[in-house]
Protein backbone atom coordinates (compact mmCIF):
# COMPACT_ATOMS: atom_id res chain seq x y z
CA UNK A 1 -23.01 7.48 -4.85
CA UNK A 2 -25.68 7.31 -2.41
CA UNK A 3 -27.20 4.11 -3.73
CA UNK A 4 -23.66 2.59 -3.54
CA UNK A 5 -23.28 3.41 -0.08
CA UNK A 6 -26.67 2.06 1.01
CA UNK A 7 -25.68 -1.85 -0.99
CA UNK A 8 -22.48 -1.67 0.99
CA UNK A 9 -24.17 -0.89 4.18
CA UNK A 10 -26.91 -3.32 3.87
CA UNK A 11 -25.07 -6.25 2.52
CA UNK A 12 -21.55 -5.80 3.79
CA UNK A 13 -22.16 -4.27 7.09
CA UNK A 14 -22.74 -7.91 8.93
CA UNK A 15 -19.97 -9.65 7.70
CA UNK A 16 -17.32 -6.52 8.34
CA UNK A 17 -18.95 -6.56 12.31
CA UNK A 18 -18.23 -10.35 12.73
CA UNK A 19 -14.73 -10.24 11.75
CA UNK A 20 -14.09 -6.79 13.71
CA UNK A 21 -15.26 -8.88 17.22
CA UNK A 22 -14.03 -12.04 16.44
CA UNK A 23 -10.44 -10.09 15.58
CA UNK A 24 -11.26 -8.18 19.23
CA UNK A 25 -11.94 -11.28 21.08
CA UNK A 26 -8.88 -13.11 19.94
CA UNK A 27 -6.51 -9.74 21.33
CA UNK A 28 -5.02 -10.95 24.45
CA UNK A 29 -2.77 -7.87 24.91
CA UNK A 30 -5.66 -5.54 25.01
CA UNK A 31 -5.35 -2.01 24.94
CA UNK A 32 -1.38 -2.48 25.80
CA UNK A 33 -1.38 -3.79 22.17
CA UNK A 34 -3.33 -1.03 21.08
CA UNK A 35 -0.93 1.65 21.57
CA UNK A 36 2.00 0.59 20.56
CA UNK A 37 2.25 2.73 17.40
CA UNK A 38 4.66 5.06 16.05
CA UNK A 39 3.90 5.88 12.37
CA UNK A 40 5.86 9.31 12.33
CA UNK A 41 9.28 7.53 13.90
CA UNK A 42 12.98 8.56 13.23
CA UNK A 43 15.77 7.35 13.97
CA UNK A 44 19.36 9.08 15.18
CA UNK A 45 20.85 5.75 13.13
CA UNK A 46 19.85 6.79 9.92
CA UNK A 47 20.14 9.88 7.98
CA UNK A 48 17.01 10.94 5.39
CA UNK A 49 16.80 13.42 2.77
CA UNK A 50 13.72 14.57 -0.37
CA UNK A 51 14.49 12.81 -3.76
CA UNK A 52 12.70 13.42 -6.69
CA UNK A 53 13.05 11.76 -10.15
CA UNK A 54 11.50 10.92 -13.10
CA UNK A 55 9.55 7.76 -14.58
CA UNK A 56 9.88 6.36 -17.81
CA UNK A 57 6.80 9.06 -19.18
CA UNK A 58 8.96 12.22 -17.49
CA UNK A 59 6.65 12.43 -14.48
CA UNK A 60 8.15 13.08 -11.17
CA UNK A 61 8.14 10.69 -8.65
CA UNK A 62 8.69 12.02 -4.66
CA UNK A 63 10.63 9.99 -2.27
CA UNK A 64 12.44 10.13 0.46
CA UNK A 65 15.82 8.28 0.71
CA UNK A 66 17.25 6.52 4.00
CA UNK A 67 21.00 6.04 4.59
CA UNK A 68 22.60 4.18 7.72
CA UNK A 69 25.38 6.25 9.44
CA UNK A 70 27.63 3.45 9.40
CA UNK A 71 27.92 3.06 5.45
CA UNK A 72 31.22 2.91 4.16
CA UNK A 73 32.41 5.46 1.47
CA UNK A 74 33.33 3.37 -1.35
CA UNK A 75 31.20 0.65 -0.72
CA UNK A 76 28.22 -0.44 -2.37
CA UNK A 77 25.20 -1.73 0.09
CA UNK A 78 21.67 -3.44 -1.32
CA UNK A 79 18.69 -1.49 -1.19
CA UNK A 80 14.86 -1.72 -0.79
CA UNK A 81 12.30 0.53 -2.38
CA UNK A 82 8.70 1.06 0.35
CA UNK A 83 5.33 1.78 -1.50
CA UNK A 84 2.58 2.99 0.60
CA UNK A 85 -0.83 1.95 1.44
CA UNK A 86 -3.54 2.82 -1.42
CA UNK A 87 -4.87 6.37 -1.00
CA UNK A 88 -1.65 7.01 1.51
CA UNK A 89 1.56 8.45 0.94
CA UNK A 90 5.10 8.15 2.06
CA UNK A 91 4.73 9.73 5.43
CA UNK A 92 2.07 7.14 5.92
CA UNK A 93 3.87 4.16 6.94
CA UNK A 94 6.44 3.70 4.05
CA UNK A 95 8.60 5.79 5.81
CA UNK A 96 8.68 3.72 8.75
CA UNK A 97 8.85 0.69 6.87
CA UNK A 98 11.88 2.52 5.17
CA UNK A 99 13.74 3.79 8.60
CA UNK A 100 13.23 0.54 10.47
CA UNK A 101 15.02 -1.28 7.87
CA UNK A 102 17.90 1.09 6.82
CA UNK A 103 18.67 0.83 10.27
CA UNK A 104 19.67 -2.79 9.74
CA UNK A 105 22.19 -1.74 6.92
CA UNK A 106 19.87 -1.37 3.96
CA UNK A 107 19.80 1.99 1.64
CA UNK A 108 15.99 2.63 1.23
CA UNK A 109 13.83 4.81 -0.57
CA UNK A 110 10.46 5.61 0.37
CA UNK A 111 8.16 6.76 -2.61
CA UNK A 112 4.65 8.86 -3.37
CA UNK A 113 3.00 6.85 -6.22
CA UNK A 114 2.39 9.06 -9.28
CA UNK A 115 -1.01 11.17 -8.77
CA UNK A 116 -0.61 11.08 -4.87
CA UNK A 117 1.35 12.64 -2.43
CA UNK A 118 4.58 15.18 -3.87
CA UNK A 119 4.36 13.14 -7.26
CA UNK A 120 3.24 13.84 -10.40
CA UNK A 121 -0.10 13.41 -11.86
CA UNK A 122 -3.40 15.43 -12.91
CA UNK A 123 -5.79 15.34 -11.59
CA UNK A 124 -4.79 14.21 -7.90
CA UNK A 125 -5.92 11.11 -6.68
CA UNK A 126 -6.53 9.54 -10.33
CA UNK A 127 -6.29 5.67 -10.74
CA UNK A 128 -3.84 4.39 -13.42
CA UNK A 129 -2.61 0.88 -11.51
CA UNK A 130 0.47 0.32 -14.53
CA UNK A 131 1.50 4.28 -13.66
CA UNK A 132 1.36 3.07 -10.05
CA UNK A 133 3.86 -0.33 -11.02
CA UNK A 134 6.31 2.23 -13.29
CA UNK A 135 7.11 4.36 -10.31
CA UNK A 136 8.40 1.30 -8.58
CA UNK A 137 10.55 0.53 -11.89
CA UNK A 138 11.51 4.43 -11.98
CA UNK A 139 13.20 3.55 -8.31
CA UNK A 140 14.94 1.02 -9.52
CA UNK A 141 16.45 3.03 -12.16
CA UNK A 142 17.08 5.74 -9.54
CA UNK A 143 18.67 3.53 -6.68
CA UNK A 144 20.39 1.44 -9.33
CA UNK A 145 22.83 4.46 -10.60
CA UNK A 146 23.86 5.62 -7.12
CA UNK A 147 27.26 5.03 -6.18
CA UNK A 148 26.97 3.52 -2.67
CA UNK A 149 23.62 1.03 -3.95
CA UNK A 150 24.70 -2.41 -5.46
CA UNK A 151 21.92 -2.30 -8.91
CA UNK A 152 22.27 -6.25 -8.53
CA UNK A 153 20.44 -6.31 -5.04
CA UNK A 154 17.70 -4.10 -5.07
CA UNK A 155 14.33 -5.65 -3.36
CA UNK A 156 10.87 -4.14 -2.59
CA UNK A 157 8.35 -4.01 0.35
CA UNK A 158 4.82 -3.15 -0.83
CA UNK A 159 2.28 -2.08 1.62
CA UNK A 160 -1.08 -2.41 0.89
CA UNK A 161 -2.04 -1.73 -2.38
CA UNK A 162 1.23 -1.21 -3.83
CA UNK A 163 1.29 -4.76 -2.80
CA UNK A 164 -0.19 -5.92 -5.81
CA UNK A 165 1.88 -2.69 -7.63
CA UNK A 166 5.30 -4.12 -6.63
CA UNK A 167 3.86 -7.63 -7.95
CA UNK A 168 3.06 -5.95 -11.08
CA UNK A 169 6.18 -4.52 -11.73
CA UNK A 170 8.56 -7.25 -10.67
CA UNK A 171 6.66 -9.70 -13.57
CA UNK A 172 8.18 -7.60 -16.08
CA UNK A 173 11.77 -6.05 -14.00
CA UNK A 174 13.77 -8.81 -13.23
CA UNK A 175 15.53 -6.18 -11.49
CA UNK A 176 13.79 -6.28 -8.60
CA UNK A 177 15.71 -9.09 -6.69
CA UNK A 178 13.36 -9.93 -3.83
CA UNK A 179 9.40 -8.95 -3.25
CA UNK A 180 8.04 -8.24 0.01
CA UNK A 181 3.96 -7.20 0.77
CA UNK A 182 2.45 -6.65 3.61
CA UNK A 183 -1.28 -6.24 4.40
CA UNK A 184 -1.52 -6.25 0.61
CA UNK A 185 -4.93 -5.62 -1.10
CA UNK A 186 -5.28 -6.59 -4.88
CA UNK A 187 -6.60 -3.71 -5.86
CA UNK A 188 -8.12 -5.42 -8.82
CA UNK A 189 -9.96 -7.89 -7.16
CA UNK A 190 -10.84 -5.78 -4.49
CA UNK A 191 -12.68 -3.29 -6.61
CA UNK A 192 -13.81 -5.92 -9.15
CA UNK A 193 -15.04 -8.46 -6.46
CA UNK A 194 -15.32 -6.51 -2.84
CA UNK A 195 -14.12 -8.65 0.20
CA UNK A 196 -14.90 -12.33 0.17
CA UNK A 197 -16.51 -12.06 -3.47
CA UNK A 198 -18.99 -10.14 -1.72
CA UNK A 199 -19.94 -7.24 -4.88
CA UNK A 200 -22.48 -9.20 -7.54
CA UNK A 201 -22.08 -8.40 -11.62
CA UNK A 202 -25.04 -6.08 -11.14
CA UNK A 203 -23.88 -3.84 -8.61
CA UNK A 204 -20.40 -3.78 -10.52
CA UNK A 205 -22.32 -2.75 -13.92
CA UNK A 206 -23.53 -0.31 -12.31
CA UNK A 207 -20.62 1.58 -10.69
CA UNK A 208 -18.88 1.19 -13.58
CA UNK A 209 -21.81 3.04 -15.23
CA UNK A 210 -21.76 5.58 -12.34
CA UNK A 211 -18.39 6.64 -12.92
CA UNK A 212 -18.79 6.13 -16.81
CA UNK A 213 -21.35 9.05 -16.91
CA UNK A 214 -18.84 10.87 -14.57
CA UNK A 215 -16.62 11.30 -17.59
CA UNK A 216 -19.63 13.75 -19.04
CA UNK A 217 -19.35 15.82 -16.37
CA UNK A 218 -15.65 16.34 -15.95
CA UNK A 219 -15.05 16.72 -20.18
CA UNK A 220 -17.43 19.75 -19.81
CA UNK A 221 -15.88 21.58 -16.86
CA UNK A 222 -17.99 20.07 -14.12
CA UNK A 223 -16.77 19.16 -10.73
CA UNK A 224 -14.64 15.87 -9.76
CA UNK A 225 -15.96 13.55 -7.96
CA UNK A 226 -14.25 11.32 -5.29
CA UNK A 227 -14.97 8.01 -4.09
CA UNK A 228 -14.09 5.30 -1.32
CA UNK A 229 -11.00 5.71 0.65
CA UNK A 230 -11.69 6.62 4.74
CA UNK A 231 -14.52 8.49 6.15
CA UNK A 232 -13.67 11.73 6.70
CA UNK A 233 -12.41 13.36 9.80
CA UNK A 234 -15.55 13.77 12.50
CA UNK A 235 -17.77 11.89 10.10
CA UNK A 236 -17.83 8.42 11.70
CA UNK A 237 -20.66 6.96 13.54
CA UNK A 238 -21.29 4.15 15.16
CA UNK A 239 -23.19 2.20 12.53
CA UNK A 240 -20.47 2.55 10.14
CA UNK A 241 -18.58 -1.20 9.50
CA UNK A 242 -15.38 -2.12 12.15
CA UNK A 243 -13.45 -1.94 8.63
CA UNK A 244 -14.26 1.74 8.37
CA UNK A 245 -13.27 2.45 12.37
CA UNK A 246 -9.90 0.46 11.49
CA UNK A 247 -8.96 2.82 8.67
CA UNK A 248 -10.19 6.01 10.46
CA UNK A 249 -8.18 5.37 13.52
CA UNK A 250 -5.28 5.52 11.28
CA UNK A 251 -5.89 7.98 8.69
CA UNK A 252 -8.09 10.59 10.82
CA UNK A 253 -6.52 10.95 13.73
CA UNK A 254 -2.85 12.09 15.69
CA UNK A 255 -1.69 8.19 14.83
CA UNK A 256 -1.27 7.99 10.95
CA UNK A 257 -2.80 11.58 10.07
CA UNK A 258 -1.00 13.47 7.67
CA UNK A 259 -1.78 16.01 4.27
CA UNK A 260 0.76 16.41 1.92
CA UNK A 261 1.42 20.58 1.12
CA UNK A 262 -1.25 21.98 -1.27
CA UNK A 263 -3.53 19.01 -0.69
CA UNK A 264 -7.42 19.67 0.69
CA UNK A 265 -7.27 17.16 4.19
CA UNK A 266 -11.02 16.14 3.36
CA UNK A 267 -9.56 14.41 -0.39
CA UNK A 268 -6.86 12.31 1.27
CA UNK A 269 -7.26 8.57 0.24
CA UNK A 270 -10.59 9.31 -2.12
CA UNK A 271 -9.53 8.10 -5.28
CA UNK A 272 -11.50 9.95 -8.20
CA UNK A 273 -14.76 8.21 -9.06
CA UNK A 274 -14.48 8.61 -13.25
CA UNK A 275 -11.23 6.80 -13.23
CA UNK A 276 -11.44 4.14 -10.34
CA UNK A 277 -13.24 1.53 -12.25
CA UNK A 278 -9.33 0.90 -13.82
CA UNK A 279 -8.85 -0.98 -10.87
CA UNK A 280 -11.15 -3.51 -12.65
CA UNK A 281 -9.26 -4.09 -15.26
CA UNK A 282 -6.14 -4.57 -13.06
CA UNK A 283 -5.04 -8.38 -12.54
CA UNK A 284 -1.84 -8.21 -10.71
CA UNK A 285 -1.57 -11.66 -9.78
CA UNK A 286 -2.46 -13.09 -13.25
CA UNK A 287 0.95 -14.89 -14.65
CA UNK A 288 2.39 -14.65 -11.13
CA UNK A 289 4.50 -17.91 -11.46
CA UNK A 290 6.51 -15.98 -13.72
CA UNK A 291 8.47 -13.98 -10.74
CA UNK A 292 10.52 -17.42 -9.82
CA UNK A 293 13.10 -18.14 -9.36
CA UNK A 294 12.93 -14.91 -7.58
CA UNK A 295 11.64 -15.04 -4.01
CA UNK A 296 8.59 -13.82 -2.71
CA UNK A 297 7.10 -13.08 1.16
CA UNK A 298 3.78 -12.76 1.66
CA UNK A 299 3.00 -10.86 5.14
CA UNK A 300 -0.41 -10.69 6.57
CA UNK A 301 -2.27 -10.44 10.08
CA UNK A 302 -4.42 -13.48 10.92
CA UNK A 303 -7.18 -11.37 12.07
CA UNK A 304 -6.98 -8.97 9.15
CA UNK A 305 -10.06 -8.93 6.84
CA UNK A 306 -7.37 -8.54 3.85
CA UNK A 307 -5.88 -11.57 4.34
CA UNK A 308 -7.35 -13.40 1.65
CA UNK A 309 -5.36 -11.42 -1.23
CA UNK A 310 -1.71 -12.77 0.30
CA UNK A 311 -3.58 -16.45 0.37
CA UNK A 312 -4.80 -15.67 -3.38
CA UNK A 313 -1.04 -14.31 -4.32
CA UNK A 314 0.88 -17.37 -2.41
CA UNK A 315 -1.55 -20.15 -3.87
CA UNK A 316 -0.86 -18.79 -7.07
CA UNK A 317 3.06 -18.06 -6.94
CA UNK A 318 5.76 -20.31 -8.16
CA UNK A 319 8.84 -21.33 -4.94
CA UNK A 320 10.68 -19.55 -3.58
CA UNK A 321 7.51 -18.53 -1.32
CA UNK A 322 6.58 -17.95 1.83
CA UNK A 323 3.25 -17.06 4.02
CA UNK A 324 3.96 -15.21 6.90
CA UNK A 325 0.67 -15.00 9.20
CA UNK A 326 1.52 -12.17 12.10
CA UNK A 327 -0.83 -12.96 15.43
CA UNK A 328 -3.23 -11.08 16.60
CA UNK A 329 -3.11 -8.35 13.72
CA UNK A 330 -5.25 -7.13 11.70
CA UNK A 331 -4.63 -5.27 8.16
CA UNK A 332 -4.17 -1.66 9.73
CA UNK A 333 -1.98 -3.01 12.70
CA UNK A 334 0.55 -3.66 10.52
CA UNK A 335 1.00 0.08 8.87
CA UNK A 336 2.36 1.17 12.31
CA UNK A 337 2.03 -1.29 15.34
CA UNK A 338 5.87 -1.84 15.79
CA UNK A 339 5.69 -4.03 18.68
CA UNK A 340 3.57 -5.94 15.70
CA UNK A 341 5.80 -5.88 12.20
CA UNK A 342 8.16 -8.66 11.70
CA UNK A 343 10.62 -6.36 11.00
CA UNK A 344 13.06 -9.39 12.05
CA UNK A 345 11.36 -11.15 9.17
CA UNK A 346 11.91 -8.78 6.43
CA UNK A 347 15.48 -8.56 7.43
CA UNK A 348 15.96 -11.89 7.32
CA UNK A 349 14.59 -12.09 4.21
CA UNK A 350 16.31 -9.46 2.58
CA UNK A 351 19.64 -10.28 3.89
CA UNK A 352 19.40 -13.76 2.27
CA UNK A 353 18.23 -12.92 -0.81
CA UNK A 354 19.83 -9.34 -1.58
């Protein structure tokens, strides 16, 4: 792990500082901009209440589900399923995402992704990117049979990762109506490639080997390992990339910190090392096209060092599409930074096309 640590350093460590300070020189709001987050918020609008069901391979899948006060009994309303960041879970801005739009009149349902949060899955924090697109099928089946949810407008904002895990799922569940990411990260790509292509063949070979011989280790009763994800709480210094500072203000502190019951606070986002390398194999955008005539909204900071994933998916993509560049954010803004979300955008979206 250490010799993967060192390449990144070295190699990726002068790239990540010129986009941090070219994204901090272009801030005109300063630290006013800053502050304005509210990851944890609730609303008085909407009520909220634990779900649980089960995926097409019996698993449970956690969520939360989102009503408006001002539904009708008797009426059916459309509805919008939130995945979380990759590594997160549903406290960590899906539920947000979730409130802020079931306050404009949309049922929504928050989910962990199987293997994270209050789902399903041994051993915790395993990779398995088509487990990660059924759960988002497994809330369509859930939101479709409830009595007050109209099955025939059910959409889907992916966050992140799940991004590209929404993406997979809508190529083959037309019932998904309408596809939203924001800040999304092809997972595939991203562990296949790094940022910017940045990762050669040889260094992939040999993570891939890494976490290959990792498999020994575990089959015989060894200890898991854990890789990537944010630098652990009190572990950042100052040499460590802007990228790493942009997750850890979010994950480690009082903004975005949170550890599901049971969990250890120092595994949070660290997927396991034996089975990340799946992520290679995981080509979310391939075949794309296919989602038309369905519609599809690409949302993305112009500052964010993620960025190029939305570009990748909307090049790609068949119409109806749109890319939706949000000023002055960067990826991480947009898991919290209300006074930053187009939250006006997603609802127009959604309430044409649901």
């Amino acid at each position: 792990m250490r010799n993967v640590y060192l390449y990144f350093k070295k190699y990726f460590l002068p790239l990540l500082n010129l986009i941090f300070f070219s994204m901090l020189s272009s801030l005109s709001n300063g630290a006013e901009m800053y502050s304005q987050t509210d990851n944890f918020y609730q609303s008085n609008l909407v009520t909220r209440q634990p779900v649980n069901f089960l995926n097409q391979y019996q698993m449970k899948v956690a969520g939360n589900l989102f009503i408006p006060k001002s539904i009708i009994t008797g009426q059916k309303y459309p509805a919008i399923i939130v995945g979380h960041p990759m590594g997160a879970v549903k406290e960590q801005s899906a539920n947000l995402y979730a409130t802020k739009m079931a306050e404009q009149g949309f049922i929504t349902l928050s989910i962990d992704l199987s293997f994270w949060g209050e789902s399903d899955g041994h051993p915790r924090n395993a990779v398995l990117p088509d487990m990660y697109s059924e759960d988002f099928s497994a809330a369509l089946d859930f939101l479709g049979t409830q009595p007050f949810v109209d099955r025939n407008k059910i959409g889907v904002i992916g966050i992140c990762g799940s991004g590209s895990f929404a993406i997979s799922a809508a190529k083959i569940d037309p019932r998904l109506k309408a596809i939203a990411t924001v800040s999304m990260y092809d997972m595939g790509a991203a562990t296949r490639n790094g940022l910017h292509h940045t990762l050669t063949l040889q260094k992939r070979k040999q993570i891939i080997q890494q976490a290959a011989e990792q498999r020994y280790i575990e089959f015989t009763g060894g200890k898991i390992q854990y890789t990537g994800g944010t630098i652990n709480k009190g572990k950042i210094t100052a040499s460590d990339s802007p990228i790493a500072h942009e997750f850890y203000d979010f994950y480690r502190t009082a903004r975005g910190e949170y550890t599901p019951s049971g969990s250890q606070p120092d595994l949070t986002t660290h997927p396991t090392l034996s089975s990340n390398p799946k992520f290679m194999n995981f080509y979310p955008f391939n075949d794309i096209e296919t989602i038309s005539p369905r519609p599809l909204l690409f949302i993305t900071g112009d500052k964010a060092h993620s960025k190029e994933f939305s570009e990748d998916a909307y090049r790609r993509a068949a119409e109806p599409k749109e890319l939706y560049y949000v000023k002055n954010a960067g990826h991480v803004d947009l898991y919290d930074r209300v006074n930053l979300i187009p939250f006006a955008k997603l609802t127009s979206f959604f309430k044409t096309n649901l």
